[in-house]
N, C-alpha and C. Protein backbone atom coordinates (compact mmCIF):
# COMPACT_ATOMS: atom_id res chain seq x y z
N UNK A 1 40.79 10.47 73.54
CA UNK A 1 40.89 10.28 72.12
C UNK A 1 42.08 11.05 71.60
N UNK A 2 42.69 10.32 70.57
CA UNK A 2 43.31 11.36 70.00
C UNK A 2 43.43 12.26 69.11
N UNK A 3 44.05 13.46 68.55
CA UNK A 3 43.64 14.22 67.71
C UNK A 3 43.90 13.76 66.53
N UNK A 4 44.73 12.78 65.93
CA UNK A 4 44.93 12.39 64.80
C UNK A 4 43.96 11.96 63.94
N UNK A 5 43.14 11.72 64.79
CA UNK A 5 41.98 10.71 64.07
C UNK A 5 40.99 11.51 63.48
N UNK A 6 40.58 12.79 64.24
CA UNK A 6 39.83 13.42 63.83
C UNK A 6 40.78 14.95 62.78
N UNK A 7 39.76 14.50 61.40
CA UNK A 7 40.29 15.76 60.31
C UNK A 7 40.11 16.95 60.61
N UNK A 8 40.61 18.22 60.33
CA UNK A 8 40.33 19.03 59.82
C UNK A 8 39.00 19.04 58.49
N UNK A 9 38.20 19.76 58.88
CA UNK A 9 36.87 20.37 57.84
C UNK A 9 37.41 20.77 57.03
N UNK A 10 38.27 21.70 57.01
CA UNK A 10 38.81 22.06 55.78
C UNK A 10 39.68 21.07 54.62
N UNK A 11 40.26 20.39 55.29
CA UNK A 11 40.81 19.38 54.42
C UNK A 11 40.07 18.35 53.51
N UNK A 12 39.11 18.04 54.28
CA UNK A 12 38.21 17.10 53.40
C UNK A 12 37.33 18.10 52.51
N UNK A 13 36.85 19.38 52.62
CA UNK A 13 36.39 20.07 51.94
C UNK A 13 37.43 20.46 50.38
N UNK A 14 38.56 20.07 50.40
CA UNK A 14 39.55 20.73 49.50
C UNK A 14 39.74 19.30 48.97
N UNK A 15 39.75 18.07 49.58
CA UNK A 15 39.78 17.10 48.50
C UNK A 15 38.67 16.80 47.90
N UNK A 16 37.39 17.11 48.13
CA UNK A 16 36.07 16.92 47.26
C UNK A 16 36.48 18.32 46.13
N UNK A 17 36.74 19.43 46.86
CA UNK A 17 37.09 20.53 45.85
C UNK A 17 37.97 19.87 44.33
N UNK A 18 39.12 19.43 45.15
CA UNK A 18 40.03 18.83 43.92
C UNK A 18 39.84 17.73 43.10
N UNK A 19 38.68 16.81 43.53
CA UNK A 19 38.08 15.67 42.82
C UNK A 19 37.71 16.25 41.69
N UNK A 20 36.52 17.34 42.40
CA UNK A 20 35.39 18.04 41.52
C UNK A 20 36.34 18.28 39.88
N UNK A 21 37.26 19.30 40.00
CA UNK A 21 37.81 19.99 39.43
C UNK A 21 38.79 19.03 38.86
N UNK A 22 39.31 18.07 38.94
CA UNK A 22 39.99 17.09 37.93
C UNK A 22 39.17 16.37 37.60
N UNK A 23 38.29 15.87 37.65
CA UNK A 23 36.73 15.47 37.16
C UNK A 23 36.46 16.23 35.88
N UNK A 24 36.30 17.72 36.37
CA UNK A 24 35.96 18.66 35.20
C UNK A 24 36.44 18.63 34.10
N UNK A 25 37.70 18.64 34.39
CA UNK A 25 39.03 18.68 33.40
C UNK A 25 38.76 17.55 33.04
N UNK A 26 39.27 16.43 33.13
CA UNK A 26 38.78 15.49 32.60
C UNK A 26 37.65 15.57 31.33
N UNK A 27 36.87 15.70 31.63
CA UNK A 27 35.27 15.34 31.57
C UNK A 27 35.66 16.19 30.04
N UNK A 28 35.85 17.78 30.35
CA UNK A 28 36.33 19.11 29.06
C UNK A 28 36.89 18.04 28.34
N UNK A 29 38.45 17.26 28.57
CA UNK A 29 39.07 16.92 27.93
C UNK A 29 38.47 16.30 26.95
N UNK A 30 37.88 15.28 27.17
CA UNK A 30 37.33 13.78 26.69
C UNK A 30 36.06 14.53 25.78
N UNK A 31 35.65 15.73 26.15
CA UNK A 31 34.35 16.17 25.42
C UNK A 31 35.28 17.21 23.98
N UNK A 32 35.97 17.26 24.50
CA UNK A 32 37.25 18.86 23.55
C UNK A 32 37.72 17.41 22.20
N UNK A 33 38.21 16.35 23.29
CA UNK A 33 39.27 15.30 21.77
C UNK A 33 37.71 14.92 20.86
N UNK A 34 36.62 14.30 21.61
CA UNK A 34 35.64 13.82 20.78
C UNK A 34 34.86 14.52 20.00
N UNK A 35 34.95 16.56 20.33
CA UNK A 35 34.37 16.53 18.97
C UNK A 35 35.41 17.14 18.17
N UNK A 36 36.98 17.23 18.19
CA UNK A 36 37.66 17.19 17.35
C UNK A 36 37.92 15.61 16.43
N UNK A 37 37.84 14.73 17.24
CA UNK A 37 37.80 13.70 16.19
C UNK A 37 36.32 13.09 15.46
N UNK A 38 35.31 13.64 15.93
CA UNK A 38 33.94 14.01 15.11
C UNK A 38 34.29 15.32 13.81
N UNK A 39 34.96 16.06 14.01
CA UNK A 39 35.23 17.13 13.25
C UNK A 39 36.66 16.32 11.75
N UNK A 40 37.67 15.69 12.21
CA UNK A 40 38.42 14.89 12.10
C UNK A 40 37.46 14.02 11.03
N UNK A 41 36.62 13.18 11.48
CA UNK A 41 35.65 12.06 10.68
C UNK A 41 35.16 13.23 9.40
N UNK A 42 33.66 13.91 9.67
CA UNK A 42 33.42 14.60 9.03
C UNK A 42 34.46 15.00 7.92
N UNK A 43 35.18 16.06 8.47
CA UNK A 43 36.05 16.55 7.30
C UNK A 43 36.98 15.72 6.03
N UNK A 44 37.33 14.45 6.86
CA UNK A 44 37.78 13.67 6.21
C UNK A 44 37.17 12.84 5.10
N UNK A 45 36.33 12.91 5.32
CA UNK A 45 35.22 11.89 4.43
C UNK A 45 34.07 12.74 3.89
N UNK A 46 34.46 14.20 3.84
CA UNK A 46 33.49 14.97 3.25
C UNK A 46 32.69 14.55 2.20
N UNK A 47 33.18 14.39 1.33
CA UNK A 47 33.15 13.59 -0.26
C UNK A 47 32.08 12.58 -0.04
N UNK A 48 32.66 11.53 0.95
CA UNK A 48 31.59 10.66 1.36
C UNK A 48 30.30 11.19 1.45
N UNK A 49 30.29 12.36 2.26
CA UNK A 49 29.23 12.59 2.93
C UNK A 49 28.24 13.46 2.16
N UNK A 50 28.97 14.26 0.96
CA UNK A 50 28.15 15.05 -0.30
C UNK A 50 27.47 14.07 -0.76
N UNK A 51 28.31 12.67 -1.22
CA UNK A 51 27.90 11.73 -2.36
C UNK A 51 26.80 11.40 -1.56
N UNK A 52 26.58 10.52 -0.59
CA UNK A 52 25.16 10.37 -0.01
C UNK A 52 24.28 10.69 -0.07
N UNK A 53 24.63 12.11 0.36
CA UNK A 53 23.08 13.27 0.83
C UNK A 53 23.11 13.34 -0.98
N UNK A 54 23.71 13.71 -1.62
CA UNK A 54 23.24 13.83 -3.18
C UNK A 54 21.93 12.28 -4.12
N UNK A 55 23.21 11.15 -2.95
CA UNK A 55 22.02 9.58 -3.50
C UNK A 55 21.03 9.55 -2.80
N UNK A 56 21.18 10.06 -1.55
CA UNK A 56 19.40 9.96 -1.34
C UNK A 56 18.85 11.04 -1.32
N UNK A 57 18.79 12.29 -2.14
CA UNK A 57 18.29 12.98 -2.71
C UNK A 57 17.26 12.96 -3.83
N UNK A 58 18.22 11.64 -4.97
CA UNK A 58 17.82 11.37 -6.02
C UNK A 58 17.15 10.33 -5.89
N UNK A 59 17.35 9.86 -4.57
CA UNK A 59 16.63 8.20 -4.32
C UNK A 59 14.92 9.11 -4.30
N UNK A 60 14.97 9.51 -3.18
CA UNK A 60 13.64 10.65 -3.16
C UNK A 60 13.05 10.95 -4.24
N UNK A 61 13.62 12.09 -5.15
CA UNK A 61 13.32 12.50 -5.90
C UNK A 61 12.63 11.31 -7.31
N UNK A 62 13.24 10.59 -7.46
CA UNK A 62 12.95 9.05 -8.39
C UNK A 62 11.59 8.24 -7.70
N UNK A 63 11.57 8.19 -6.61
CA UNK A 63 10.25 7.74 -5.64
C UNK A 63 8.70 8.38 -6.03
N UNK A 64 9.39 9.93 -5.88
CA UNK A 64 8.60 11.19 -6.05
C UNK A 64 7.48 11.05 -7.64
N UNK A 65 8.75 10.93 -8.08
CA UNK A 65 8.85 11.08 -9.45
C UNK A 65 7.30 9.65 -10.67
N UNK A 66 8.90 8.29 -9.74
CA UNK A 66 8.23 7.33 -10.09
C UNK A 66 6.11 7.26 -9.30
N UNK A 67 5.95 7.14 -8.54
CA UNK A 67 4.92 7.70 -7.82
C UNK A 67 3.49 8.76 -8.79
N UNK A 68 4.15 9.70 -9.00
CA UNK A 68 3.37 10.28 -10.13
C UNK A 68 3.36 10.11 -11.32
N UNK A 69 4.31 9.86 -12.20
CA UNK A 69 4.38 8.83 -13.16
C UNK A 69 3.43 7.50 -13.28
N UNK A 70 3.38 7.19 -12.79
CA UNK A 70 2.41 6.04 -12.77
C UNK A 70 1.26 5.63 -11.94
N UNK A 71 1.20 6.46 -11.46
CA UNK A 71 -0.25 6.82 -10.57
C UNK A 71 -1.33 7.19 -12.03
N UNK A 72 -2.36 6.14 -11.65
CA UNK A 72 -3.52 6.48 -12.45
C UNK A 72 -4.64 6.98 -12.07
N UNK A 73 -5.21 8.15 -12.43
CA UNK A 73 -6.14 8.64 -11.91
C UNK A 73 -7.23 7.41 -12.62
N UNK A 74 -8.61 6.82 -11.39
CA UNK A 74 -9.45 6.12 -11.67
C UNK A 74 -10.76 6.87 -12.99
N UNK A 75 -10.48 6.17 -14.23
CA UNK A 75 -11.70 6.79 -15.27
C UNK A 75 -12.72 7.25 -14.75
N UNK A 76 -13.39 8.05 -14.90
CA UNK A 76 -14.23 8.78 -14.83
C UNK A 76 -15.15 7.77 -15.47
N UNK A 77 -15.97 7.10 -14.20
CA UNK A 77 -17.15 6.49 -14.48
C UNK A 77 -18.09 6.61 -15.89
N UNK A 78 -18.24 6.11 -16.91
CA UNK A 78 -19.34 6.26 -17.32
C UNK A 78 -20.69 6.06 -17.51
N UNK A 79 -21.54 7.32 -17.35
CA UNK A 79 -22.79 6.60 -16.92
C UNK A 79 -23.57 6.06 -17.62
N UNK A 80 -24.23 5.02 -17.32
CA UNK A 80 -25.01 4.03 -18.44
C UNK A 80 -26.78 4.18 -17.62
N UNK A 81 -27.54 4.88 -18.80
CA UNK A 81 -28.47 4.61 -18.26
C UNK A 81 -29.50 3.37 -17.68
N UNK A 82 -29.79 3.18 -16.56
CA UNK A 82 -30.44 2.39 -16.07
C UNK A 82 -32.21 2.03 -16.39
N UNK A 83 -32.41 0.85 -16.77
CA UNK A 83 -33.76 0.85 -17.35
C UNK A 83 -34.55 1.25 -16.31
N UNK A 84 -34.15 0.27 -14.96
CA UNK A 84 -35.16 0.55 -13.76
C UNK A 84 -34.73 0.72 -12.53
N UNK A 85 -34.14 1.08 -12.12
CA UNK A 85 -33.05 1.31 -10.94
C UNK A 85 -33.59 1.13 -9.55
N UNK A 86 -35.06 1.18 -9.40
CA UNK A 86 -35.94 0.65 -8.81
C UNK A 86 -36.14 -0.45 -8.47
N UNK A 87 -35.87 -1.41 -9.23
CA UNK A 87 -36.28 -3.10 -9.29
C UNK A 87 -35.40 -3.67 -8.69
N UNK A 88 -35.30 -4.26 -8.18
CA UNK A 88 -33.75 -5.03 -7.10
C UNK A 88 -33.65 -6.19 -8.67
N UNK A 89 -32.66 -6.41 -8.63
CA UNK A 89 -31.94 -7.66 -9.32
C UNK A 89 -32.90 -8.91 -9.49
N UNK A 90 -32.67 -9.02 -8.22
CA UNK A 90 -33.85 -10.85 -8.21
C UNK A 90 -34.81 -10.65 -9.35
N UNK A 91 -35.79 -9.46 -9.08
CA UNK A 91 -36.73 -9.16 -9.71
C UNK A 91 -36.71 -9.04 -11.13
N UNK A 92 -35.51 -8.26 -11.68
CA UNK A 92 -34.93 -8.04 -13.01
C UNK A 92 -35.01 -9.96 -13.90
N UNK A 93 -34.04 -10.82 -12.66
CA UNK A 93 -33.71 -11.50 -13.35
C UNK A 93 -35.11 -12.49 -13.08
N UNK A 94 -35.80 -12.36 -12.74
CA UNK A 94 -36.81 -13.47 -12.43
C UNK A 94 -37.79 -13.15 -13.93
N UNK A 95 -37.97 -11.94 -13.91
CA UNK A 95 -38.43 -10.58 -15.53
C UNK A 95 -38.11 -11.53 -16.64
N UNK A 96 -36.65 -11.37 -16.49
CA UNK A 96 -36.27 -12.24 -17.94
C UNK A 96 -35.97 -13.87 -17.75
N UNK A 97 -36.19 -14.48 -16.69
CA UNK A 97 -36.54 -15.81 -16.96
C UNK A 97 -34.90 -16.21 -16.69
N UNK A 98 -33.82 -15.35 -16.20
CA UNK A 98 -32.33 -15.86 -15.72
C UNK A 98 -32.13 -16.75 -14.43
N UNK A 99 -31.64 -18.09 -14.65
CA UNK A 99 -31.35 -19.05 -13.62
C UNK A 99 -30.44 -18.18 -12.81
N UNK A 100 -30.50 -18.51 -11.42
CA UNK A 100 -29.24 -18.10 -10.78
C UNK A 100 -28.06 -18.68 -11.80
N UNK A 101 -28.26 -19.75 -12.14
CA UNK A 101 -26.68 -20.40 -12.50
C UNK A 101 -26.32 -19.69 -13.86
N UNK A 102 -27.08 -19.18 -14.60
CA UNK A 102 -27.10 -18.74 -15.81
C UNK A 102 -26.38 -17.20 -15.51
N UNK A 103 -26.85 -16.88 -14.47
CA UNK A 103 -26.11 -15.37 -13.93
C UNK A 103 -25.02 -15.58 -13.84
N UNK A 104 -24.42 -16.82 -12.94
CA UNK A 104 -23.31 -16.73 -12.50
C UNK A 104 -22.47 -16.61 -13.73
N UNK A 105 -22.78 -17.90 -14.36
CA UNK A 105 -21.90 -17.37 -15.80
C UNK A 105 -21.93 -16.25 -16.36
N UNK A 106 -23.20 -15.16 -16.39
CA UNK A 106 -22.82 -14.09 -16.97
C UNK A 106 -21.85 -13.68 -16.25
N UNK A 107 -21.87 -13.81 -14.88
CA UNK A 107 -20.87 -12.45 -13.82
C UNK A 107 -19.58 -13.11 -14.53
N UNK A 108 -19.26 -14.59 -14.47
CA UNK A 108 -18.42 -14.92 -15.03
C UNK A 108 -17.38 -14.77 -16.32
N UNK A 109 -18.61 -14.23 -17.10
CA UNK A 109 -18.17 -14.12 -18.51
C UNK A 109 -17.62 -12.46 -18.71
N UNK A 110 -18.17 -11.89 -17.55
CA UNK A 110 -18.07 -10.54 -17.46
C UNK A 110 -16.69 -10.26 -17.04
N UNK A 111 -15.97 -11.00 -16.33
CA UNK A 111 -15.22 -11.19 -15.89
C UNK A 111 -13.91 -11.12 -16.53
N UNK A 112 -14.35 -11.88 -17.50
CA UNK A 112 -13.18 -11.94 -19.18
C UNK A 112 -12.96 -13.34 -18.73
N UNK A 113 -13.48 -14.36 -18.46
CA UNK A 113 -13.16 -15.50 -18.50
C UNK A 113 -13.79 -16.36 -19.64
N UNK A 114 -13.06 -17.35 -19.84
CA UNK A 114 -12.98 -18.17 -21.17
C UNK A 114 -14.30 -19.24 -20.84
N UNK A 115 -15.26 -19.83 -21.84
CA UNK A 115 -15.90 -21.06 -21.69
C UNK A 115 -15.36 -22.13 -20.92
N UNK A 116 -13.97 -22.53 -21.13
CA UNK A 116 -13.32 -23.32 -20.31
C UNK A 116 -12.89 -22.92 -19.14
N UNK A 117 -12.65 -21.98 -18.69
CA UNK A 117 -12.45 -21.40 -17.31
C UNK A 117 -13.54 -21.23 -16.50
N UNK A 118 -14.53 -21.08 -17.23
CA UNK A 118 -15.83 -20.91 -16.54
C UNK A 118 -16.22 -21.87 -16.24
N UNK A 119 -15.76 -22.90 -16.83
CA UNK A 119 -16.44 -24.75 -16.62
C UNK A 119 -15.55 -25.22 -15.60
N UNK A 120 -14.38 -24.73 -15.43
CA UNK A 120 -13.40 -25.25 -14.43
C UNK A 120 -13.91 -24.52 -13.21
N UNK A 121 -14.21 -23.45 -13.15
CA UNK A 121 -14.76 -22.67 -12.05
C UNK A 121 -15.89 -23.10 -11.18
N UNK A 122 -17.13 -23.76 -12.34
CA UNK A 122 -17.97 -23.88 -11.79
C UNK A 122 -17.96 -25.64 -11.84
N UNK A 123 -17.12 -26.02 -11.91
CA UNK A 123 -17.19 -27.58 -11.77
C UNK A 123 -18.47 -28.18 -12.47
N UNK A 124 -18.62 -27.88 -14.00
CA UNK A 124 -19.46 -28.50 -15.17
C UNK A 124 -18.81 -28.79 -16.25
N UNK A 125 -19.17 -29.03 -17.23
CA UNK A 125 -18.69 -29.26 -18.61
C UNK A 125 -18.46 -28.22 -19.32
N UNK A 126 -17.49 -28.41 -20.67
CA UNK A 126 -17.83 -27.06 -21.35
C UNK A 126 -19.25 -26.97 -22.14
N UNK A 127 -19.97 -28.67 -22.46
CA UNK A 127 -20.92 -28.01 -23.05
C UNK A 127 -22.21 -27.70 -22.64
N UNK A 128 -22.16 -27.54 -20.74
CA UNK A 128 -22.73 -26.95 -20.31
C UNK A 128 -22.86 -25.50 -19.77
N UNK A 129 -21.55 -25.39 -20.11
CA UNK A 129 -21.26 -23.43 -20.18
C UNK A 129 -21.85 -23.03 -21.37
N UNK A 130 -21.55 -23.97 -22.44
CA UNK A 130 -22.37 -23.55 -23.95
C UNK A 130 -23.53 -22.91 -23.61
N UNK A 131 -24.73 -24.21 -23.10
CA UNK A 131 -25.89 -24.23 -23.18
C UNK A 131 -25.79 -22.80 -22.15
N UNK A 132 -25.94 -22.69 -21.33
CA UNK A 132 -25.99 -21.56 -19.78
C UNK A 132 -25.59 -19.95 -21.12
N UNK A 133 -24.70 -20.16 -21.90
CA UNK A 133 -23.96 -18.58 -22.18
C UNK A 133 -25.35 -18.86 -23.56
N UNK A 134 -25.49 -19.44 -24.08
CA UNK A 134 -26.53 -19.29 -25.30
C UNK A 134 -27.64 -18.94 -24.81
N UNK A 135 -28.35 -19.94 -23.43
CA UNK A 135 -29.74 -19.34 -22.96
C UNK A 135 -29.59 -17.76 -22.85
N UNK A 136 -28.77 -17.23 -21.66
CA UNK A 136 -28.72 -15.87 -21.39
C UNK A 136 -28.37 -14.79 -22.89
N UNK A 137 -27.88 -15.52 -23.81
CA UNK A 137 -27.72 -14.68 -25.07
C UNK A 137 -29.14 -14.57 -25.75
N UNK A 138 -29.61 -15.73 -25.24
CA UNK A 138 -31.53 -15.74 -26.19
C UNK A 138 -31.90 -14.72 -25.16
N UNK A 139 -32.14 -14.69 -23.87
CA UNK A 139 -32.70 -14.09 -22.97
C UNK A 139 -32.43 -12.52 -22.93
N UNK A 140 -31.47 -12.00 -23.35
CA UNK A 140 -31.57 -10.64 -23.24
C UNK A 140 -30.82 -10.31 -24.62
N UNK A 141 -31.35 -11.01 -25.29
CA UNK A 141 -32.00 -10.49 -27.16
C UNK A 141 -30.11 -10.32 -27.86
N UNK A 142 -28.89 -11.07 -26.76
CA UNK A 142 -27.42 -10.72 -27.45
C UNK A 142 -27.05 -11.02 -28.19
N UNK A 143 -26.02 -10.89 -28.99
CA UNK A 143 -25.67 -11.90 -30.42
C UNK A 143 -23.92 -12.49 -30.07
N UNK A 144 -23.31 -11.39 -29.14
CA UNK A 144 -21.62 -11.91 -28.57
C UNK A 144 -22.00 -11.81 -27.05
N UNK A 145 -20.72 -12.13 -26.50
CA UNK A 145 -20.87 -11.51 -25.43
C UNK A 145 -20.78 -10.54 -25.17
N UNK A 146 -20.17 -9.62 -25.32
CA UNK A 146 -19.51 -8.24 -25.00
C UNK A 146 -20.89 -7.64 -25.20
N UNK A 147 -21.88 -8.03 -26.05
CA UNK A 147 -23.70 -7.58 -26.19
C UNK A 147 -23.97 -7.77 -24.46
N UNK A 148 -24.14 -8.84 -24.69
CA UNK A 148 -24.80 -9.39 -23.26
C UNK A 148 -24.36 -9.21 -21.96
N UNK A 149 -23.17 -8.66 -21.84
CA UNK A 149 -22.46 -7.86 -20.78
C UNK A 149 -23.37 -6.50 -20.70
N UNK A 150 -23.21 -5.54 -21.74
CA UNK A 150 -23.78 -4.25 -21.86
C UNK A 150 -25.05 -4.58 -21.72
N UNK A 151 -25.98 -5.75 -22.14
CA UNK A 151 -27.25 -5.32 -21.56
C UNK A 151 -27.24 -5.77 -19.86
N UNK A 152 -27.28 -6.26 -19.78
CA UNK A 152 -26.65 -6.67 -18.48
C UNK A 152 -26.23 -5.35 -17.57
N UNK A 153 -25.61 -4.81 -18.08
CA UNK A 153 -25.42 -3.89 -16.93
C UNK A 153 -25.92 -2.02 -17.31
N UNK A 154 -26.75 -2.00 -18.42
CA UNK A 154 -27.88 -1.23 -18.21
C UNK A 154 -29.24 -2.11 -17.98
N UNK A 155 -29.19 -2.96 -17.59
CA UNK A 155 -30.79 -3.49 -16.93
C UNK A 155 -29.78 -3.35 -14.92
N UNK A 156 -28.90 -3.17 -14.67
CA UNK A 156 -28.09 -3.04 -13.36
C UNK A 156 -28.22 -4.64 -12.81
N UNK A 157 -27.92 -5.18 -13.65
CA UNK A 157 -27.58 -6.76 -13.17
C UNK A 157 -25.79 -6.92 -13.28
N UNK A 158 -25.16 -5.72 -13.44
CA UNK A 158 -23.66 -6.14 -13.50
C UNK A 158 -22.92 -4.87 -13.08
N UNK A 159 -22.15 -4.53 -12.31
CA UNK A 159 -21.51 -3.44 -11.89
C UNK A 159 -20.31 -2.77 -12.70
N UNK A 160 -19.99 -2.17 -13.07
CA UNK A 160 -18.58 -1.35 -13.70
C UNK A 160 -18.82 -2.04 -15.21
């Protein structure tokens, strides 16, 4: 064999050495320009970069703001005494002689809906919403509605 072929150890040890180390350099370089031209950006566009952090500061703050501003705390229930709180419903309404259908219109009317909305709802006439809102007005002694709501929901046939 001849000797040419085979290296010196040391030689190939000194070109991985010198890879390494212009590698490095390298590597410094490219890390040294990028955060001078990160530094470069920044500084340049400072202004930019106040005005922002200042708009979404105020974006926040307006969120914050808007948020409690108009957040409603839910009324404070008022309590209405209950005649019998005991009696389930059915029972109440079977008491005073109320059709299911006659209920519905009350829930209906409770609702804030109009004679005519209520007839469109329930697929009848209006002057069968008449008759239905007059029975339940004879039936629990009302003279408007806004009566017959309130009894209605101290006998606990109507919620809120």
């Amino acid at each position: 064999m001849k000797n040419d072929q085979h290296k010196p150890a040391g030689n190939s040890g000194r070109k991985w050495a010198s890879l390494l180390l212009y590698g490095l350099a390298l590597g410094l370089l490219l890390a040294a320009l990028q955060f001078f031209q990160y530094r470069l950006v920044i500084l340049e566009h400072a202004v930019e970069w106040y005005i922002g952090i200042i708009a979404l500061f105020f974006t926040l703050l307006g969120i914050w703001a808007g948020k409690k501003w108009t957040y409603r705390k839910p009324a404070a229930a008022t309590v209405h005494p209950v005649v019998n709180p005991v009696r389930p419903k059915a029972e109440v309404l079977e008491k005073l002689g109320i059709t299911p259908r006659e209920f519905e219109v009350l829930e209906l009317m409770a609702q804030g809906l109009s004679n005519q909305e209520i007839a469109d709802r329930l697929f009848v006439s209006l002057n069968t919403v008449k008759t239905h809102t007059s029975n339940v007005f004879a039936k629990l002694d009302a003279q408007r509605r806004t009566q017959a709501i309130q009894k209605a929901k101290l006998l606990g046939l109507l919620t809120g």
